[in-house]
C-alpha atoms as a PDB file:
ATOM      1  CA  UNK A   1     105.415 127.077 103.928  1.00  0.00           C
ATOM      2  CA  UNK A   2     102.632 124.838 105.450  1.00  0.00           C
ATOM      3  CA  UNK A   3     104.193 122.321 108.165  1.00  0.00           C
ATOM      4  CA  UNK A   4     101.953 119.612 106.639  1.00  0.00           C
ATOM      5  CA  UNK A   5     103.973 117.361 104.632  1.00  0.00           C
ATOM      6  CA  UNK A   6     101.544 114.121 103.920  1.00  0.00           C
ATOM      7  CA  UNK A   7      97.890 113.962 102.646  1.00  0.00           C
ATOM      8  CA  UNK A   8      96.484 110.790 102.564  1.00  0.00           C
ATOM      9  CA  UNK A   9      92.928 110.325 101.637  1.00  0.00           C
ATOM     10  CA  UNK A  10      89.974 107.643 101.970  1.00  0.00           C
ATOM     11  CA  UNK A  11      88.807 106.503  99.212  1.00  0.00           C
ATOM     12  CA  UNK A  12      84.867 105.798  98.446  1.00  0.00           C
ATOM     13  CA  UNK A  13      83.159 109.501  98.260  1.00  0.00           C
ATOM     14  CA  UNK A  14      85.994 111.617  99.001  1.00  0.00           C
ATOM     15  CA  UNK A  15      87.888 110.477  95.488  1.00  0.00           C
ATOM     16  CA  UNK A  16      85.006 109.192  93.399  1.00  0.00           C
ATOM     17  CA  UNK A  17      81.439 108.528  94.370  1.00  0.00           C
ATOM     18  CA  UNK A  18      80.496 105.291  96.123  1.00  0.00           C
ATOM     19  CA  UNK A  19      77.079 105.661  94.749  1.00  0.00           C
ATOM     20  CA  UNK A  20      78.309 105.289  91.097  1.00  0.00           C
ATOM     21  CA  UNK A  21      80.423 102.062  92.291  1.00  0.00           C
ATOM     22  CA  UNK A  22      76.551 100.560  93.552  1.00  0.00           C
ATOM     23  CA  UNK A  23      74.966 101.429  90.200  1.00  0.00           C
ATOM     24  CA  UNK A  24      77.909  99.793  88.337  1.00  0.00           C
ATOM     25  CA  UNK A  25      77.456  96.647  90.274  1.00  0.00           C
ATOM     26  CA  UNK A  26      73.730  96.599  90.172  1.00  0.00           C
ATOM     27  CA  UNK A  27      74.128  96.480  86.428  1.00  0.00           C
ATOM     28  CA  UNK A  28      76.530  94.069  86.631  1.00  0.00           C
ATOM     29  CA  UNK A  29      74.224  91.516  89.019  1.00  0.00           C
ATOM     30  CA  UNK A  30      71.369  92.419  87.180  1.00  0.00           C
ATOM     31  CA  UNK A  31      72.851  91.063  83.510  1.00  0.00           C
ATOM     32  CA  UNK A  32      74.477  88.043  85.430  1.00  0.00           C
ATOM     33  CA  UNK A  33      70.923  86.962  86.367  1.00  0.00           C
ATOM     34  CA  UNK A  34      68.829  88.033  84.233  1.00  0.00           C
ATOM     35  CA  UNK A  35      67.166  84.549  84.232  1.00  0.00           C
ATOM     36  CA  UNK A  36      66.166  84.604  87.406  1.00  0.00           C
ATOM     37  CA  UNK A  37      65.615  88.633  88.121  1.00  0.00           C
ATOM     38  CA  UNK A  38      63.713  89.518  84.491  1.00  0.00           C
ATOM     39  CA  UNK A  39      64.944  92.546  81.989  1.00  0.00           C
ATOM     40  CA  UNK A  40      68.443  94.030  83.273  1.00  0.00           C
ATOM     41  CA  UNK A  41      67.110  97.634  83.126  1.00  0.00           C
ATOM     42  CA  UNK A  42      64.383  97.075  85.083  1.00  0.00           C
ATOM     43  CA  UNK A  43      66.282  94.891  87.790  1.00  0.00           C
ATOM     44  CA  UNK A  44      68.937  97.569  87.952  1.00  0.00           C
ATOM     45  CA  UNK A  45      66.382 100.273  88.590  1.00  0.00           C
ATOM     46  CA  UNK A  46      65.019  98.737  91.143  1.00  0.00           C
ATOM     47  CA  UNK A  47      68.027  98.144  92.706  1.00  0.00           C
ATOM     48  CA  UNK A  48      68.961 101.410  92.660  1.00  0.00           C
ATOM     49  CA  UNK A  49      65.593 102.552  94.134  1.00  0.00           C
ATOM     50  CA  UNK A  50      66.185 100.276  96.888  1.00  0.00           C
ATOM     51  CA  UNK A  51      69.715 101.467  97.620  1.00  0.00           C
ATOM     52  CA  UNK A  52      68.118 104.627  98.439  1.00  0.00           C
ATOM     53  CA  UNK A  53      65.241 103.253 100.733  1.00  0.00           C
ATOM     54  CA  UNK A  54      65.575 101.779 104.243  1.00  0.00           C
ATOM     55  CA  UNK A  55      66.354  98.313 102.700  1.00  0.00           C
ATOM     56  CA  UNK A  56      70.206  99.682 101.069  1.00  0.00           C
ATOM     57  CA  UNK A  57      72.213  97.504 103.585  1.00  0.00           C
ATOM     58  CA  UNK A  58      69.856  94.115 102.068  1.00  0.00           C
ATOM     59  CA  UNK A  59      68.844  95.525  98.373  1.00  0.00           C
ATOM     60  CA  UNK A  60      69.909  91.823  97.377  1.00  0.00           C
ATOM     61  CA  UNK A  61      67.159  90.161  99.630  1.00  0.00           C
ATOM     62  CA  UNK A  62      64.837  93.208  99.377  1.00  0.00           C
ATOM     63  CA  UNK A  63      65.221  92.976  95.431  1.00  0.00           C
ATOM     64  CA  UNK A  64      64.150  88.928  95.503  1.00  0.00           C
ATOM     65  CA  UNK A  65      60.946  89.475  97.812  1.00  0.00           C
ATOM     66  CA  UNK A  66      59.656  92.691  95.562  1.00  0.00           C
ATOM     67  CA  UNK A  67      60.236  90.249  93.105  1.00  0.00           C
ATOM     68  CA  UNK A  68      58.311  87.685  94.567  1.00  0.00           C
ATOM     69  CA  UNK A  69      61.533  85.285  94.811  1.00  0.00           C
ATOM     70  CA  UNK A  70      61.647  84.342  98.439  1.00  0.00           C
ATOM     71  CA  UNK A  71      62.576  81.341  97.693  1.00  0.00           C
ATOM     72  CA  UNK A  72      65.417  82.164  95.412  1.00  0.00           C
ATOM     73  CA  UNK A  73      67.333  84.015  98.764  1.00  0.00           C
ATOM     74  CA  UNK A  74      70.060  81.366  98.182  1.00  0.00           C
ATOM     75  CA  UNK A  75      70.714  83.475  95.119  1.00  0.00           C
ATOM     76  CA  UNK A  76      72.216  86.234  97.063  1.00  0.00           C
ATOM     77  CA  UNK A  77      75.447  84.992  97.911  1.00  0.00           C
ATOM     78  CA  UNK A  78      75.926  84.350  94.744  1.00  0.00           C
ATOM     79  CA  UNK A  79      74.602  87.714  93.600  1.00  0.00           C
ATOM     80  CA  UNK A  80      77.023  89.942  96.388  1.00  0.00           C
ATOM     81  CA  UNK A  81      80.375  87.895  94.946  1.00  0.00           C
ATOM     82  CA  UNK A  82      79.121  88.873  91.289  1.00  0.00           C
ATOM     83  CA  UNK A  83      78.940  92.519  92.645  1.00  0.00           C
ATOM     84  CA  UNK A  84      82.063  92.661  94.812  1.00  0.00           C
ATOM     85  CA  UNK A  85      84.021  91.035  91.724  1.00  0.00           C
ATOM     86  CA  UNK A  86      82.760  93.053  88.722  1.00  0.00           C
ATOM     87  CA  UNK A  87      84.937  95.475  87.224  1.00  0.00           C
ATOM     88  CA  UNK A  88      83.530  98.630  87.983  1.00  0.00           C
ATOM     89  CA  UNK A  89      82.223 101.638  85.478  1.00  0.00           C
ATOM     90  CA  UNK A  90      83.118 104.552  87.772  1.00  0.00           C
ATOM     91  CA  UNK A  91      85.789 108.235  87.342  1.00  0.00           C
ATOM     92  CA  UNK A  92      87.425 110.638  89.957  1.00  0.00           C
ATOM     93  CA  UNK A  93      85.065 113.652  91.158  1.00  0.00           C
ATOM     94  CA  UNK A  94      86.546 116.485  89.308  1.00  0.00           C
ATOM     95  CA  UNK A  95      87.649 118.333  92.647  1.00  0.00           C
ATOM     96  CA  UNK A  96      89.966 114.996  93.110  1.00  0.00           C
ATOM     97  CA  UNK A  97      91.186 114.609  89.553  1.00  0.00           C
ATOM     98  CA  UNK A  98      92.570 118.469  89.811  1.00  0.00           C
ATOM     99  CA  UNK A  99      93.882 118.112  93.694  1.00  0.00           C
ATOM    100  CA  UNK A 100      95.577 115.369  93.136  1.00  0.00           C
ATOM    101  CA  UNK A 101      97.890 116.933  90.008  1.00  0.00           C
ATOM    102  CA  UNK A 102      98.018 120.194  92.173  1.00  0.00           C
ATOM    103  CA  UNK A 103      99.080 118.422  95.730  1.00  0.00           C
ATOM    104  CA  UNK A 104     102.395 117.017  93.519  1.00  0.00           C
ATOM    105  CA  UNK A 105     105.546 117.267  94.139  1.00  0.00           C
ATOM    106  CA  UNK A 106     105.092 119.257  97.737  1.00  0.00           C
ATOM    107  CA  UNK A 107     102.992 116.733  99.272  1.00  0.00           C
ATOM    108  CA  UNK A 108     103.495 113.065  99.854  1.00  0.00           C
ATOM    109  CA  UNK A 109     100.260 111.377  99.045  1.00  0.00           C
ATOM    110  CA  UNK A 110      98.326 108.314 100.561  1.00  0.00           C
ATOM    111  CA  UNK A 111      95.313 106.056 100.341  1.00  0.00           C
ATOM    112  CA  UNK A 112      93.964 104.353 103.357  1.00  0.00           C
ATOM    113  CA  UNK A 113      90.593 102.652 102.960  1.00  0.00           C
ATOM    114  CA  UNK A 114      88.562  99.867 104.132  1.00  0.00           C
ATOM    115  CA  UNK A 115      86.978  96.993 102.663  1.00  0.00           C
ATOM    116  CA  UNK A 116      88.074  93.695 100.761  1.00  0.00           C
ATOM    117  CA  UNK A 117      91.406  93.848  99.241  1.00  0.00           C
ATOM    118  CA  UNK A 118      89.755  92.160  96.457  1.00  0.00           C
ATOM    119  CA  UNK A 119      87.352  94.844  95.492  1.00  0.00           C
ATOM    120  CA  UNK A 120      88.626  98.004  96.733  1.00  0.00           C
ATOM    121  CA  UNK A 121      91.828  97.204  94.348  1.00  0.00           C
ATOM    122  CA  UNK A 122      89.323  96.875  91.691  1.00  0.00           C
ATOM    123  CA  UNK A 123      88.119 100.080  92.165  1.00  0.00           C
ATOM    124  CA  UNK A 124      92.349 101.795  92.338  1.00  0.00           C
ATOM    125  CA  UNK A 125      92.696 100.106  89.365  1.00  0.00           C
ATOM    126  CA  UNK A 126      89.182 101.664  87.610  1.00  0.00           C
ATOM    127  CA  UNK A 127      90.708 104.979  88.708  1.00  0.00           C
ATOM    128  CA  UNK A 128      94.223 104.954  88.033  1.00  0.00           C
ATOM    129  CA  UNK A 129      95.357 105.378  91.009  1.00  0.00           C
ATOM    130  CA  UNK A 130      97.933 102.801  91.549  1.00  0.00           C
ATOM    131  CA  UNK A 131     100.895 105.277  90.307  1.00  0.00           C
ATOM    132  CA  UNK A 132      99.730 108.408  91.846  1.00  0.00           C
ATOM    133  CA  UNK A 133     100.491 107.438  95.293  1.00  0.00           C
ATOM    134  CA  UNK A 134     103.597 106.686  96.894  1.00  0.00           C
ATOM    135  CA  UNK A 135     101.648 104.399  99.521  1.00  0.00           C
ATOM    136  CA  UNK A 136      98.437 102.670  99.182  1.00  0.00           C
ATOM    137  CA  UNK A 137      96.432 100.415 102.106  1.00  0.00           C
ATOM    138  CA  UNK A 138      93.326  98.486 101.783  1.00  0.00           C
ATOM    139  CA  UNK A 139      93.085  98.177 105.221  1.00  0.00           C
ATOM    140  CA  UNK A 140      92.372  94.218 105.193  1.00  0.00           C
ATOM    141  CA  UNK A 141      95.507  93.512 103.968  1.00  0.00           C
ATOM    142  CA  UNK A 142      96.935  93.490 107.245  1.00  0.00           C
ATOM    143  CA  UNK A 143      94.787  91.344 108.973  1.00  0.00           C
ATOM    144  CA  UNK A 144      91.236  90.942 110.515  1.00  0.00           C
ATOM    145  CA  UNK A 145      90.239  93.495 113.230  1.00  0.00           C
ATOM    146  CA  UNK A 146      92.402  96.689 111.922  1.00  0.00           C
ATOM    147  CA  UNK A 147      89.943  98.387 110.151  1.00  0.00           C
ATOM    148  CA  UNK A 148      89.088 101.920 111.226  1.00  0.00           C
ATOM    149  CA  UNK A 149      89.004 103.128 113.999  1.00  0.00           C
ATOM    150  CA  UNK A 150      91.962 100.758 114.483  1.00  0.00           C
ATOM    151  CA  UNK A 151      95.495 102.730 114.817  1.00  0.00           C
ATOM    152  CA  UNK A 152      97.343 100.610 113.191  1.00  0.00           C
ATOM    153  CA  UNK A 153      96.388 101.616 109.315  1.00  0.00           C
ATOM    154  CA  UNK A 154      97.369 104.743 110.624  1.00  0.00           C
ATOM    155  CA  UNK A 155     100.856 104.216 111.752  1.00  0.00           C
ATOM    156  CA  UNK A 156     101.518 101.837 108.914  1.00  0.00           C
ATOM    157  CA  UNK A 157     100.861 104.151 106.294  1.00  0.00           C
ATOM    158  CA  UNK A 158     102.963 107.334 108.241  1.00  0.00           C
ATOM    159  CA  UNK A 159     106.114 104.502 108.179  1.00  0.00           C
ATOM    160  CA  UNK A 160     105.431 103.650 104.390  1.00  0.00           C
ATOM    161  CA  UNK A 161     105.251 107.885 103.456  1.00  0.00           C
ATOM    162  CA  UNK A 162     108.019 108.598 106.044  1.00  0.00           C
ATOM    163  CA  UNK A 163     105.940 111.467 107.740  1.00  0.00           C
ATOM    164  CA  UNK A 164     105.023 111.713 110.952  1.00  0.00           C
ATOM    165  CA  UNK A 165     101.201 111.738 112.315  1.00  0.00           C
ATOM    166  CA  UNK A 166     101.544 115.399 113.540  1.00  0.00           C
ATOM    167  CA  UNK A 167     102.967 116.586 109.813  1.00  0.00           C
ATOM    168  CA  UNK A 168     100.062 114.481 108.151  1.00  0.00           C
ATOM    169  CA  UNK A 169      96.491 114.907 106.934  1.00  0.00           C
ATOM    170  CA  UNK A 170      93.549 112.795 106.912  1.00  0.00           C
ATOM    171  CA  UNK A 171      90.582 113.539 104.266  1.00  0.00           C
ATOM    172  CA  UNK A 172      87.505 111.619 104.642  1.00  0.00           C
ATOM    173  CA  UNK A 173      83.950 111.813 104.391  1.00  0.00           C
ATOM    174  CA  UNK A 174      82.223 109.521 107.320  1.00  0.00           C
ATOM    175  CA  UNK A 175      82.613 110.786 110.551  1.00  0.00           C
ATOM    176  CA  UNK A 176      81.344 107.893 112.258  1.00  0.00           C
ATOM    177  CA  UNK A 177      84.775 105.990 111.817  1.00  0.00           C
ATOM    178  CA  UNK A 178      87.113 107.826 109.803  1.00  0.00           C
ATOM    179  CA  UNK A 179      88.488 110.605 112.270  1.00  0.00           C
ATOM    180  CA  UNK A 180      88.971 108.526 115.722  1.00  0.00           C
ATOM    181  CA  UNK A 181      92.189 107.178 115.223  1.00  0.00           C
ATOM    182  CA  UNK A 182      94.252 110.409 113.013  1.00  0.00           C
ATOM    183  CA  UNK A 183      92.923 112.153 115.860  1.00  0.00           C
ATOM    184  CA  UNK A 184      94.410 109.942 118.373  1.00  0.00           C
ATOM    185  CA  UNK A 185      97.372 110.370 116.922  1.00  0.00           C
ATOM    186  CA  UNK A 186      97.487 113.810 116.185  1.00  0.00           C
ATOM    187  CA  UNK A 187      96.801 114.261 112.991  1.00  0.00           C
ATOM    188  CA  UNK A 188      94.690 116.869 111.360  1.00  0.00           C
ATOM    189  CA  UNK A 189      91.399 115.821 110.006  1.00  0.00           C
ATOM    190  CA  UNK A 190      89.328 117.308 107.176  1.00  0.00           C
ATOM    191  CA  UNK A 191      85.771 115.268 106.439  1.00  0.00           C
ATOM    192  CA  UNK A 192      85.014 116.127 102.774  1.00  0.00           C
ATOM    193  CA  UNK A 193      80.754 116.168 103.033  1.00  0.00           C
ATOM    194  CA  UNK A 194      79.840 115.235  99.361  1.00  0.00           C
ATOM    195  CA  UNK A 195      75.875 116.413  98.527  1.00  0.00           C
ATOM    196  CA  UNK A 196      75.852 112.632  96.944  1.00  0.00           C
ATOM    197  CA  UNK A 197      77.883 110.865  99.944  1.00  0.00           C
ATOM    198  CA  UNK A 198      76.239 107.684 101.318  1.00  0.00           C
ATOM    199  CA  UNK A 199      77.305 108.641 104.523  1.00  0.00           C
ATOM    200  CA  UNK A 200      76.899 112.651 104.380  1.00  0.00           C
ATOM    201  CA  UNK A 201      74.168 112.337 107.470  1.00  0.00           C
ATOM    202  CA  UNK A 202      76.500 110.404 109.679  1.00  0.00           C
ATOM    203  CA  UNK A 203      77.651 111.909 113.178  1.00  0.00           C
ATOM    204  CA  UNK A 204      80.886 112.384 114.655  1.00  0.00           C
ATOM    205  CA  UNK A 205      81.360 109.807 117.208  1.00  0.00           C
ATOM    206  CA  UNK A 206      83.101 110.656 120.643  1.00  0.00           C
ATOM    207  CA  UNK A 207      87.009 111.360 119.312  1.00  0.00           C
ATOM    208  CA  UNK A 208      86.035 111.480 115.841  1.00  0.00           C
ATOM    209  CA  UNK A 209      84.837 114.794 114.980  1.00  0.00           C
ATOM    210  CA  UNK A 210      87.384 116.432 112.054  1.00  0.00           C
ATOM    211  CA  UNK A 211      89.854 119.303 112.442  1.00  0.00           C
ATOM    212  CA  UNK A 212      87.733 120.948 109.804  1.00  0.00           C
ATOM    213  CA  UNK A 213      84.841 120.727 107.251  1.00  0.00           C
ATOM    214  CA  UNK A 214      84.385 121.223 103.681  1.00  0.00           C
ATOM    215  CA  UNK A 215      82.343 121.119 100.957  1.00  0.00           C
ATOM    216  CA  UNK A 216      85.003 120.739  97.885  1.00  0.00           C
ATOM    217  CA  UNK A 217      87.996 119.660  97.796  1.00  0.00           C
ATOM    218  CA  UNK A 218      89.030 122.304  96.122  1.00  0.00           C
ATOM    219  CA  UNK A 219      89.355 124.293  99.272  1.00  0.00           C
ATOM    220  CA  UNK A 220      91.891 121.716 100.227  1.00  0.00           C
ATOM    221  CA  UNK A 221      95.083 123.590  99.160  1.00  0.00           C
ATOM    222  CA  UNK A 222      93.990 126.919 100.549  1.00  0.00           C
ATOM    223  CA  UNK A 223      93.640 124.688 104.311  1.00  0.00           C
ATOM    224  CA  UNK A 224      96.586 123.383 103.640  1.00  0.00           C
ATOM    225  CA  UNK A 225      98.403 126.334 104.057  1.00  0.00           C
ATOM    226  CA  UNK A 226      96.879 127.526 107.482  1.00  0.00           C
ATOM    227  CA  UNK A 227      97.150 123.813 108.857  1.00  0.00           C
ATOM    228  CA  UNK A 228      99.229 123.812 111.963  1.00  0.00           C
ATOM    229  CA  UNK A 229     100.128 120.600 114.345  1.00  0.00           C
ATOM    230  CA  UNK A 230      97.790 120.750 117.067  1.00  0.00           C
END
């Protein structure tokens, strides 16, 4: 019987892929100013050209000057709360859809991510995931400055399951942030590397490299049972 007795998971590419999330909203900002930005296709192709360029942090402002819209840049406020509040078009990865069923009724199960409460519960709610969970933190919700690396999330979300750190597990897939903290608190830590991940090139920061590495999360279970508390 493994010792582990919690799994809690981030959420954007290690359930579903963040990438799909940015092509939903492009579409979405794209139709909503279609006025301004031309045909929706072509807008949202762009976008999604830019996304993978050197410009993905601004595609908004990179979009508008390709575009020849410099002077439109007061447009992207406007354009980021039309993508942050559109319901997004976006499923599970298979490997999480099947885990998830499988990981029932020996494991208690958790979400932990960052971002705004706002749009991060959009995205729970485009998956489903409110009631297969039995805790759930946007990280935000409890205030500015606990994001990852904070603790806090951490120890919040071991009182809500009722497990302690060194009994819990921590799947992710950016080692840049994710793994500093469970670590810290002795946790194990699995980073989940996704061939599509956004952040799949990142590297571990000092404290944050993960327990272990994998590819699928199907190989989850079979870890599971060799996990021991450091």
């Amino acid at each position: 019987m493994s010792s582990i007795a919690a799994v809690v998971f981030d959420l954007d590419d290690t359930l579903y892929a963040e990438r799909d999330y940015a092509y939903s909203g492009f579409a979405a900002v794209a139709e909503a100013f279609a006025d301004r930005l031309g045909d929706p296709r072509d807008a949202a192709a762009r976008m999604r050209r830019l996304f993978d360029s050197e410009h993905r942090p601004r595609v908004f402002n990179a979009l508008l000057t390709e575009l020849g819209l410099i002077e439109e840049f007061k447009l992207v406020t406007a354009m980021i709360e039309v993508y942050q509040a559109h319901r997004p078009t976006i499923r599970l990865y298979d490997d999480a859809e099947e885990l998830l069923k499988k990981l029932r009724p020996e494991y208690r199960l958790g979400l932990l991510t960052d971002g705004r409460s706002s749009k991060q519960g959009l995205k729970i709610v485009a998956l489903g995931l409110r009631d297969r969970f039995d805790a759930i933190l946007i990280t935000t919700e409890l205030g500015p400055g606990f994001a990852k690396p904070s603790l806090r999330p951490f120890e919040f979300i071991s009182t809500c399951l009722q497990v302690v750190g060194s009994r819990s597990v921590y799947v992710a897939d950016n080692p840049a942030k994710d793994f500093v903290a469970p670590n810290a608190l002795g946790w194990m830590t699995v980073q989940i590397r996704r061939a599509d991940g956004v952040y799949s090139d990142q590297k571990p920061v000092p404290g944050g490299e993960p327990y272990q590495v994998i590819e699928t999360l199907d190989h989850l279970l079979d870890l599971l049972s060799k996990l021991r508390p450091r």
